[in-house]
PDB file of N, CA and C in Angstrom:
ATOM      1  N   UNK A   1    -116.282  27.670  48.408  1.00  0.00           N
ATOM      2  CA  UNK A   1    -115.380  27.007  47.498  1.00  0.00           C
ATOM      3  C   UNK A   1    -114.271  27.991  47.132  1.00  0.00           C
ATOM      4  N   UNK A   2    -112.844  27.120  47.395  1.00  0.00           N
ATOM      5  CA  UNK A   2    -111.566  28.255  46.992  1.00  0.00           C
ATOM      6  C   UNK A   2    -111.652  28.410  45.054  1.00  0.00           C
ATOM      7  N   UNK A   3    -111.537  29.916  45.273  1.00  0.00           N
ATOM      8  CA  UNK A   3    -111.076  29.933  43.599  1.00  0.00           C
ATOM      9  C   UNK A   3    -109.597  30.357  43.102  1.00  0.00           C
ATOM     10  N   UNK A   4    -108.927  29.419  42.479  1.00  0.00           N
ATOM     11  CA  UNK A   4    -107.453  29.267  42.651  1.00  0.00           C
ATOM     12  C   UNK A   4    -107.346  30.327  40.663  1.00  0.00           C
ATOM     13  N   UNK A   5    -106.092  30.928  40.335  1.00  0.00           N
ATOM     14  CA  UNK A   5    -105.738  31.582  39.614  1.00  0.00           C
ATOM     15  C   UNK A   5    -105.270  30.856  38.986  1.00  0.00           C
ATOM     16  N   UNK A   6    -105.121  30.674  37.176  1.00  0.00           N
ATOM     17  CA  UNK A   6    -103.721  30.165  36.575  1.00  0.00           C
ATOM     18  C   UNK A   6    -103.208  31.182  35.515  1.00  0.00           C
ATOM     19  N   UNK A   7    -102.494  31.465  34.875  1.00  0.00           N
ATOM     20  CA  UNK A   7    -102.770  32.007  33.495  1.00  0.00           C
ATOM     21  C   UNK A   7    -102.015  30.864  32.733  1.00  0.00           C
ATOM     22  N   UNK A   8    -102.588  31.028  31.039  1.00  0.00           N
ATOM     23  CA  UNK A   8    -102.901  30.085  30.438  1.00  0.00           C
ATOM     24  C   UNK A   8    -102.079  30.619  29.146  1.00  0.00           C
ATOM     25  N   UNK A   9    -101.475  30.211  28.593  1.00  0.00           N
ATOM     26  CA  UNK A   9    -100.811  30.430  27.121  1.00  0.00           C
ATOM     27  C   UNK A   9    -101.555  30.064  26.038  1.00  0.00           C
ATOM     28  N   UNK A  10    -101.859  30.777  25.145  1.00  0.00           N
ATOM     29  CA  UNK A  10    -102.714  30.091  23.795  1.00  0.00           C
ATOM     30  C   UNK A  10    -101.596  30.752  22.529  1.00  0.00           C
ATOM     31  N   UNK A  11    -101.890  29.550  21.463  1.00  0.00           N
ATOM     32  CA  UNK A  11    -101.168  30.140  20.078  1.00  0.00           C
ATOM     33  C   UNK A  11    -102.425  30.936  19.864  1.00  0.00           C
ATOM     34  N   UNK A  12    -102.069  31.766  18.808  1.00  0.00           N
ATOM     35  CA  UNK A  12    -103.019  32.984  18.199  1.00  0.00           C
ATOM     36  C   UNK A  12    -104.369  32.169  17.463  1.00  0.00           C
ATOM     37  N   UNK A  13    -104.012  31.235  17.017  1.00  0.00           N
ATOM     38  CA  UNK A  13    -105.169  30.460  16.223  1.00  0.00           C
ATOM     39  C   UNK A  13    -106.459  30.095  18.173  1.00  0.00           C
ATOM     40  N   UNK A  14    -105.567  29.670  18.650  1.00  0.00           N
ATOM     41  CA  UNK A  14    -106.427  28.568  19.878  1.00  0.00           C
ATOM     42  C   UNK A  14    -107.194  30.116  20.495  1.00  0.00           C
ATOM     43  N   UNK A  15    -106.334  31.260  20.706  1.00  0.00           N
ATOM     44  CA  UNK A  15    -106.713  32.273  20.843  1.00  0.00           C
ATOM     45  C   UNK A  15    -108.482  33.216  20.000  1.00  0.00           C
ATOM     46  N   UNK A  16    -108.231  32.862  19.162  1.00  0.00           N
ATOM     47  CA  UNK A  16    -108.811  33.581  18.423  1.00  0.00           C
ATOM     48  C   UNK A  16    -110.350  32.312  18.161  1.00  0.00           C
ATOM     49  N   UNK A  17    -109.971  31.247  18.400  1.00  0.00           N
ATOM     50  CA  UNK A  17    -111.115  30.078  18.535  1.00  0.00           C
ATOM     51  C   UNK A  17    -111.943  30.855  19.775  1.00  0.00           C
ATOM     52  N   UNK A  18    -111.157  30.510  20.667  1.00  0.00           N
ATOM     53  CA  UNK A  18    -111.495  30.663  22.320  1.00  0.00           C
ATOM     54  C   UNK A  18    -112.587  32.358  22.294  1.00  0.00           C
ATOM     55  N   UNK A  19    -112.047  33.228  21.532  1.00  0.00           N
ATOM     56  CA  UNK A  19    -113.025  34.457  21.369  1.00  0.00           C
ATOM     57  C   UNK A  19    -114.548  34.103  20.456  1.00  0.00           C
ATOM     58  N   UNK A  20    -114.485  33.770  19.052  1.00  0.00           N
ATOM     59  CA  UNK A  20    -115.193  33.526  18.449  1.00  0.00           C
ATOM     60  C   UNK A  20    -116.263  32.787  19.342  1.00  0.00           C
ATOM     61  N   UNK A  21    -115.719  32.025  20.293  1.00  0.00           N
ATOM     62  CA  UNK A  21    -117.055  31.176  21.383  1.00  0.00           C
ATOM     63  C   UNK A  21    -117.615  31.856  22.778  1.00  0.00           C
ATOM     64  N   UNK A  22    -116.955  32.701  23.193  1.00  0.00           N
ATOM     65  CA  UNK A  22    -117.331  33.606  24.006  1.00  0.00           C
ATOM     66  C   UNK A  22    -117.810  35.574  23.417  1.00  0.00           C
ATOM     67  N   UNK A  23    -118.327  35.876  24.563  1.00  0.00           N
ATOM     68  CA  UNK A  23    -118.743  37.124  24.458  1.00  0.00           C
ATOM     69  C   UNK A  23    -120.585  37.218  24.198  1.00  0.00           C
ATOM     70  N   UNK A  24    -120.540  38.551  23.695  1.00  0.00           N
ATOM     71  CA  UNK A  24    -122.500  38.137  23.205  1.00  0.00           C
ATOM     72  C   UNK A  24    -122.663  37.371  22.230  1.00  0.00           C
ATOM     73  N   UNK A  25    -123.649  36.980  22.777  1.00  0.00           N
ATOM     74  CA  UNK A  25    -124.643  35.594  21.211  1.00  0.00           C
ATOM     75  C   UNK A  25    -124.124  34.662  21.429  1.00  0.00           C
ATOM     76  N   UNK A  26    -123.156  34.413  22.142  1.00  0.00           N
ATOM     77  CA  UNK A  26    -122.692  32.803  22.638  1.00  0.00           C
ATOM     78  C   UNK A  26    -123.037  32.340  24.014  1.00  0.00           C
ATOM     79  N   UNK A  27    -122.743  31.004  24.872  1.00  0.00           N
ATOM     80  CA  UNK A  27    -123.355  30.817  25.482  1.00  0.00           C
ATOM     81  C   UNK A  27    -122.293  31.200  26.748  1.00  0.00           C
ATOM     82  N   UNK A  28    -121.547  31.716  26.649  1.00  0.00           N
ATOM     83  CA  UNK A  28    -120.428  32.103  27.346  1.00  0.00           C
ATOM     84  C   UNK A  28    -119.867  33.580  27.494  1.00  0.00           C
ATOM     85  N   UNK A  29    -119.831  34.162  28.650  1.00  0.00           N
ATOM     86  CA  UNK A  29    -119.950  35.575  28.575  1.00  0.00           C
ATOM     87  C   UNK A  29    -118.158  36.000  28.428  1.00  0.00           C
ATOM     88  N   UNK A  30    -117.537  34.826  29.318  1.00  0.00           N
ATOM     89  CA  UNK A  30    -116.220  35.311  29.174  1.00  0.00           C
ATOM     90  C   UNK A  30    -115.484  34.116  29.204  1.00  0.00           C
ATOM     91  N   UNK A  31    -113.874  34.112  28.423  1.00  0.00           N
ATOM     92  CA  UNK A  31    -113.083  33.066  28.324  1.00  0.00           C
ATOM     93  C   UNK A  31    -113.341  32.479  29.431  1.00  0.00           C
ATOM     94  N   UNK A  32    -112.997  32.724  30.666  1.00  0.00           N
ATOM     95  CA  UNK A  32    -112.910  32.124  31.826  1.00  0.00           C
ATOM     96  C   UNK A  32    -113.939  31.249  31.558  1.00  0.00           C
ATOM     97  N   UNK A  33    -115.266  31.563  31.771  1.00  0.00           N
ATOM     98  CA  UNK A  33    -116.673  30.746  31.757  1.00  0.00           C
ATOM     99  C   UNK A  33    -116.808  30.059  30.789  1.00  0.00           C
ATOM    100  N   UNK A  34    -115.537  30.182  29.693  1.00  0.00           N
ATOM    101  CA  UNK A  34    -115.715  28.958  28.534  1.00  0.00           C
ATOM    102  C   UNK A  34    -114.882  27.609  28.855  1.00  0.00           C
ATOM    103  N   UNK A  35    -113.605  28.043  29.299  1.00  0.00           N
ATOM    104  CA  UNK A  35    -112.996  27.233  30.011  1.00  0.00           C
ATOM    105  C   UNK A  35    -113.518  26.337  31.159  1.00  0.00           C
ATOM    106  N   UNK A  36    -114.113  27.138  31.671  1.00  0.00           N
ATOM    107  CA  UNK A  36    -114.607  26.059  33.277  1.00  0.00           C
ATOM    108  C   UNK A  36    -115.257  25.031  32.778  1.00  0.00           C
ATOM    109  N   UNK A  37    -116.395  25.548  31.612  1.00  0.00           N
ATOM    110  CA  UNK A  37    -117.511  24.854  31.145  1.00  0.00           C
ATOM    111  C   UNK A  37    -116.606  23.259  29.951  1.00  0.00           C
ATOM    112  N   UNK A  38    -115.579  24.164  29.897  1.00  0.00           N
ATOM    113  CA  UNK A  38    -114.764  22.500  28.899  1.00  0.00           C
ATOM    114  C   UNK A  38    -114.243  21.736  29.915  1.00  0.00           C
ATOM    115  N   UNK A  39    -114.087  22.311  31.273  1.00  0.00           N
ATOM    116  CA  UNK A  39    -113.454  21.300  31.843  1.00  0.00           C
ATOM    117  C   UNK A  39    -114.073  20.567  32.650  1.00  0.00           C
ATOM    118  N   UNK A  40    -115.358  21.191  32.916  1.00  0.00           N
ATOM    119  CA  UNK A  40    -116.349  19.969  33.757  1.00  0.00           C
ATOM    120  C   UNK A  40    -116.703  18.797  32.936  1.00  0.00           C
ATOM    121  N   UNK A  41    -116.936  19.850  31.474  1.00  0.00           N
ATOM    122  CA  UNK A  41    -117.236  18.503  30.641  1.00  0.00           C
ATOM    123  C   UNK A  41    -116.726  17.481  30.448  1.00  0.00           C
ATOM    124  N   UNK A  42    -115.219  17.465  30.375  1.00  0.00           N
ATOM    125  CA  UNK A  42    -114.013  16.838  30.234  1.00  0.00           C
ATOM    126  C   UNK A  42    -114.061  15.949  31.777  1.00  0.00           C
ATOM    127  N   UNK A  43    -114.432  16.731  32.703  1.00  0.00           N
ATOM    128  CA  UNK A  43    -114.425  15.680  33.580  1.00  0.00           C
ATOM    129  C   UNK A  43    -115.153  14.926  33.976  1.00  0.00           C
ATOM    130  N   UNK A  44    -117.120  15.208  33.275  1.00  0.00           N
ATOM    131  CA  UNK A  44    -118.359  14.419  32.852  1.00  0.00           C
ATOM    132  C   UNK A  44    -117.785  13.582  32.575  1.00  0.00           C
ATOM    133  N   UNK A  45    -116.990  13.618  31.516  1.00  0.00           N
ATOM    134  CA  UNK A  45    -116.743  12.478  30.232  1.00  0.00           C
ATOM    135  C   UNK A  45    -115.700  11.514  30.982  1.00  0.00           C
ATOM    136  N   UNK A  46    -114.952  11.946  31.852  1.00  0.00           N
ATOM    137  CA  UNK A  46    -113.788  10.398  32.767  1.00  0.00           C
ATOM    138  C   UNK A  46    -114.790  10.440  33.271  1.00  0.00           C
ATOM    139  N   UNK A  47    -115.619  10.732  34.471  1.00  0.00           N
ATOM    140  CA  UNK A  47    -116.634   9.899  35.172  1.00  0.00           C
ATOM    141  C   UNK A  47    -117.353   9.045  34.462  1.00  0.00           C
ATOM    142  N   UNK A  48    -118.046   9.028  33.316  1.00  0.00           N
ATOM    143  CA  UNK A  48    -118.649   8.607  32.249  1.00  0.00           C
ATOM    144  C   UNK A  48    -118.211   6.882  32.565  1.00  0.00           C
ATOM    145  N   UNK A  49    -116.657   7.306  31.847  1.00  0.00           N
ATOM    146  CA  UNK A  49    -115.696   6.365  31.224  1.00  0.00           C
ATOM    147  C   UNK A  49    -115.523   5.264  32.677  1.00  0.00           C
ATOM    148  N   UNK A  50    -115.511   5.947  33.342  1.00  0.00           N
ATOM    149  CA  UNK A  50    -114.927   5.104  34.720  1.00  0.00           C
ATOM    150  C   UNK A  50    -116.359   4.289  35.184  1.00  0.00           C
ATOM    151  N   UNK A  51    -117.493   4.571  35.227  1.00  0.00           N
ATOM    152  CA  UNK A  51    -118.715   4.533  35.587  1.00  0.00           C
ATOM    153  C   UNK A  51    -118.936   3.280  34.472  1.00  0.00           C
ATOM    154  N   UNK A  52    -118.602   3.245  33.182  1.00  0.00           N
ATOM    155  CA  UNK A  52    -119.242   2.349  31.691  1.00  0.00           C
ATOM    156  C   UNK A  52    -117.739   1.125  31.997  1.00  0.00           C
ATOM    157  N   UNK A  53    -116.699   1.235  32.596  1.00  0.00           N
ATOM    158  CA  UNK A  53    -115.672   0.907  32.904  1.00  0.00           C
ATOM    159  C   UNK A  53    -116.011  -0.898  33.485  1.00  0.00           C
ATOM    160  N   UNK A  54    -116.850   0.644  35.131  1.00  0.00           N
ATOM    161  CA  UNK A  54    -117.074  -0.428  36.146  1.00  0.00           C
ATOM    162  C   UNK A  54    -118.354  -1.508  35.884  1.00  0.00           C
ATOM    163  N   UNK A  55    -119.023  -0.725  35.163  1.00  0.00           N
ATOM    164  CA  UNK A  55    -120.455  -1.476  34.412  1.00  0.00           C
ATOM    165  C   UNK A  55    -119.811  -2.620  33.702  1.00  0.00           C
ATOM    166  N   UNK A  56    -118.855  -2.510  32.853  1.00  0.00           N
ATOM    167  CA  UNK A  56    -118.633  -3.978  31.820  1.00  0.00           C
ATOM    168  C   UNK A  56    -117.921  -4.969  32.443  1.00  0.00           C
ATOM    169  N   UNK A  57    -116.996  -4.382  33.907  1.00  0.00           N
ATOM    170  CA  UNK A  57    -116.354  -5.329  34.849  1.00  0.00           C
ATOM    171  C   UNK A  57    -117.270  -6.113  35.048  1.00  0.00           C
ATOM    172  N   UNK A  58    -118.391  -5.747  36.104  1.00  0.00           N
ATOM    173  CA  UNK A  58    -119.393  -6.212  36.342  1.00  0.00           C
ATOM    174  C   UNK A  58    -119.948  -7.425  35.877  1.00  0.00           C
ATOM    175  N   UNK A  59    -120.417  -6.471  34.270  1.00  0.00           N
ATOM    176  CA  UNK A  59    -121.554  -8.042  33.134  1.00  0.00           C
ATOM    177  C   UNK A  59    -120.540  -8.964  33.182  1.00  0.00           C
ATOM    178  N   UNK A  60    -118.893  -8.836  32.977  1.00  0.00           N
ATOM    179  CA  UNK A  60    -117.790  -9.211  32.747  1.00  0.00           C
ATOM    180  C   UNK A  60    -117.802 -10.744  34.030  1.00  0.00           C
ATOM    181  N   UNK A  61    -117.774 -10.073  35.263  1.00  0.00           N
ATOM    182  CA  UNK A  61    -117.928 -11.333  36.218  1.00  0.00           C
ATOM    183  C   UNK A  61    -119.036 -11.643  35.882  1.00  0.00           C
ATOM    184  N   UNK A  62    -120.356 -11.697  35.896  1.00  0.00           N
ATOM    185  CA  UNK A  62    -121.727 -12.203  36.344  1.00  0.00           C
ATOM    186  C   UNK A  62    -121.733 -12.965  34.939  1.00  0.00           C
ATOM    187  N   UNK A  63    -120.783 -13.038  33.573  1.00  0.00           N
ATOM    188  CA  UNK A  63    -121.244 -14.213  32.798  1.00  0.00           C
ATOM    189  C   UNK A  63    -120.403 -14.665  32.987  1.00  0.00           C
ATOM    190  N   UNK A  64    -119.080 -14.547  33.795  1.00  0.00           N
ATOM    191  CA  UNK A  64    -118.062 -15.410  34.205  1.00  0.00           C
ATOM    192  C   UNK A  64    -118.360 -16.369  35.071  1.00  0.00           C
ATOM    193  N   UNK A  65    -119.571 -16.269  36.079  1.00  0.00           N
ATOM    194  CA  UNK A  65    -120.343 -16.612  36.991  1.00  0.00           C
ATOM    195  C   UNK A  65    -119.627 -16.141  38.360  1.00  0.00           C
ATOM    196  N   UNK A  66    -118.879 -15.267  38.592  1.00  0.00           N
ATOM    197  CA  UNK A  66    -118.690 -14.311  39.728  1.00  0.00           C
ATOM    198  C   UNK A  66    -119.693 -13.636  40.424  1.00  0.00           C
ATOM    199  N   UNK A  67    -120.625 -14.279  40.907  1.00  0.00           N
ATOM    200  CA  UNK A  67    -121.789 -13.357  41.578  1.00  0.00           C
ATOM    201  C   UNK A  67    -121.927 -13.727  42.921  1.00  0.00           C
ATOM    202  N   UNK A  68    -122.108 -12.730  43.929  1.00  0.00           N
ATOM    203  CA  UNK A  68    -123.106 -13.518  44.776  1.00  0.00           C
ATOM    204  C   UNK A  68    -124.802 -13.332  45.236  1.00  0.00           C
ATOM    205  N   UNK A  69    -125.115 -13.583  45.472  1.00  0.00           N
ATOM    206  CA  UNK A  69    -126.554 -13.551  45.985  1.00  0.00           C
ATOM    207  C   UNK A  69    -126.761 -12.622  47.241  1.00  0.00           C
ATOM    208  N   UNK A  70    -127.663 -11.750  46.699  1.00  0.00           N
ATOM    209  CA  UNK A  70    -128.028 -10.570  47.670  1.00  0.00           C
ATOM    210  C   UNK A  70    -129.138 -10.553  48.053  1.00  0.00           C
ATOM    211  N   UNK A  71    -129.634 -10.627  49.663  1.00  0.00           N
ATOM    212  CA  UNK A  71    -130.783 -11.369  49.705  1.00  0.00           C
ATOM    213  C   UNK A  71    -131.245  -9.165  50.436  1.00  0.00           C
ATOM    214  N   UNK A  72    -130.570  -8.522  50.331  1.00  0.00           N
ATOM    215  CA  UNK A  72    -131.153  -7.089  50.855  1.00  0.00           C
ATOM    216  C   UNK A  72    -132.024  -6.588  50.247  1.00  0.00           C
ATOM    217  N   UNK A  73    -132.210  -5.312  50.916  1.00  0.00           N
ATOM    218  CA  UNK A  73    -132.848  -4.346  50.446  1.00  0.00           C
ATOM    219  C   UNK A  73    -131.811  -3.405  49.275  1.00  0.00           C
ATOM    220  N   UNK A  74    -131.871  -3.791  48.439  1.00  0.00           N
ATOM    221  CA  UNK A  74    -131.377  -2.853  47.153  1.00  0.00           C
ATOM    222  C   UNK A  74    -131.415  -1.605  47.044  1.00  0.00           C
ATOM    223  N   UNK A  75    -132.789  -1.380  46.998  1.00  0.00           N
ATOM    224  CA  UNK A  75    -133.006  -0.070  47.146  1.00  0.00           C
ATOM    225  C   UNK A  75    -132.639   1.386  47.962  1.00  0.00           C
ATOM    226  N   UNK A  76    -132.250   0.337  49.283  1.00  0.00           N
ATOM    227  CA  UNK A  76    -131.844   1.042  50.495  1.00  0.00           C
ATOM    228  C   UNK A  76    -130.642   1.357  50.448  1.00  0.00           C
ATOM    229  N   UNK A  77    -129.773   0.381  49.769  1.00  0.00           N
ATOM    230  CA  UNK A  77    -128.334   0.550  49.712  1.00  0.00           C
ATOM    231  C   UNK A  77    -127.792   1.330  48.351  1.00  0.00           C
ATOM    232  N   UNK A  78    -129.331   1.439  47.929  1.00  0.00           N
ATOM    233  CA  UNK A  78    -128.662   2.313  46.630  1.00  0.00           C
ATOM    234  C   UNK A  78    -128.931   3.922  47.183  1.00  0.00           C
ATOM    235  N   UNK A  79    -129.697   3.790  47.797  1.00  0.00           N
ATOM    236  CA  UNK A  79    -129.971   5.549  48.186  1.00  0.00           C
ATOM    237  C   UNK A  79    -129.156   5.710  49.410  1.00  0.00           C
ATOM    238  N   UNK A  80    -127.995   4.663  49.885  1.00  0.00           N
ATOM    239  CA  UNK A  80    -127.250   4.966  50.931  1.00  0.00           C
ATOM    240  C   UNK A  80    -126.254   5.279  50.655  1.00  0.00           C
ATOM    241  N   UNK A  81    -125.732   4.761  49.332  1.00  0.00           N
ATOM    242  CA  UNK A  81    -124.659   5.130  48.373  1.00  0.00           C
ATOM    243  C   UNK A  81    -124.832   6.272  47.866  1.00  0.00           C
ATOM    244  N   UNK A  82    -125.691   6.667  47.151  1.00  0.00           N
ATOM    245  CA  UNK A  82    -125.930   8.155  46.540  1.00  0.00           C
ATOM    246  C   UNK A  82    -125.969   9.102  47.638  1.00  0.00           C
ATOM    247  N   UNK A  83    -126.760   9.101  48.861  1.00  0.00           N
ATOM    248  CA  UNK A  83    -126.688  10.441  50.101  1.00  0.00           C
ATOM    249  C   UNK A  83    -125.656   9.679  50.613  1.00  0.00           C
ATOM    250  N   UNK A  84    -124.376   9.080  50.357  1.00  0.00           N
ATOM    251  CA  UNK A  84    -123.441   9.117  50.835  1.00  0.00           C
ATOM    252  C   UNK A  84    -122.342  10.328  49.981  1.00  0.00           C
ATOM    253  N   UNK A  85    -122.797  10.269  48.683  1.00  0.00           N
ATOM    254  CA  UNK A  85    -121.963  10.952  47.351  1.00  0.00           C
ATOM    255  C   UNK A  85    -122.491  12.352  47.080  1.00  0.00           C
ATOM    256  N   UNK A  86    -123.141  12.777  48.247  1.00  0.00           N
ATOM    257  CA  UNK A  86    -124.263  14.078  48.323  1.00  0.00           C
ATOM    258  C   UNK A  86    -123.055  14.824  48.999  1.00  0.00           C
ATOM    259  N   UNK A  87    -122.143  14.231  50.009  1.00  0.00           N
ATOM    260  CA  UNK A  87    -121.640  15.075  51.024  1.00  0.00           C
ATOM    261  C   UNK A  87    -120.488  15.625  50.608  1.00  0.00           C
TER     262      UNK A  87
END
């Protein structure tokens, strides 16, 4: 995996947050590793959103009566979808 550079501007306050949460006794050894860790989260949280999105589309048709009838294996196509999202 490429690891790409940025540098980052902080006011003295955002600065001085960003320390208080890193270093010893926190769960973060260095800014960097505090940062990465807000931004996966941040990007947990749109997958989340997009995922609870596509879920209410969904209930959204099926009491609209938009469905069709799936006479498969479910199961199969659900673990074909996921080791598809493995790669």
């Amino acid at each position: 995996m490429a690891q790409h550079t940025f540098n980052l501007s902080l006011t003295d306050e955002l600065s001085a947050f960003v320390d208080r949460e890193t270093g010893p006794g926190t769960a973060w050894s260095t800014r960097s590793e505090y940062l990465r860790s807000l931004i996966r989260e941040k990007m947990e949280r749109a997958e989340a959103a997009a995922l609870r999105s596509a879920v209410i589309e969904g209930f959204a048709d099926a009491a609209a009566g938009r469905v069709q009838e799936y006479d498969g294996d479910l199961k199969s196509l659900m673990n074909a979808v996921r080791d598809d999202q493995d790669v």
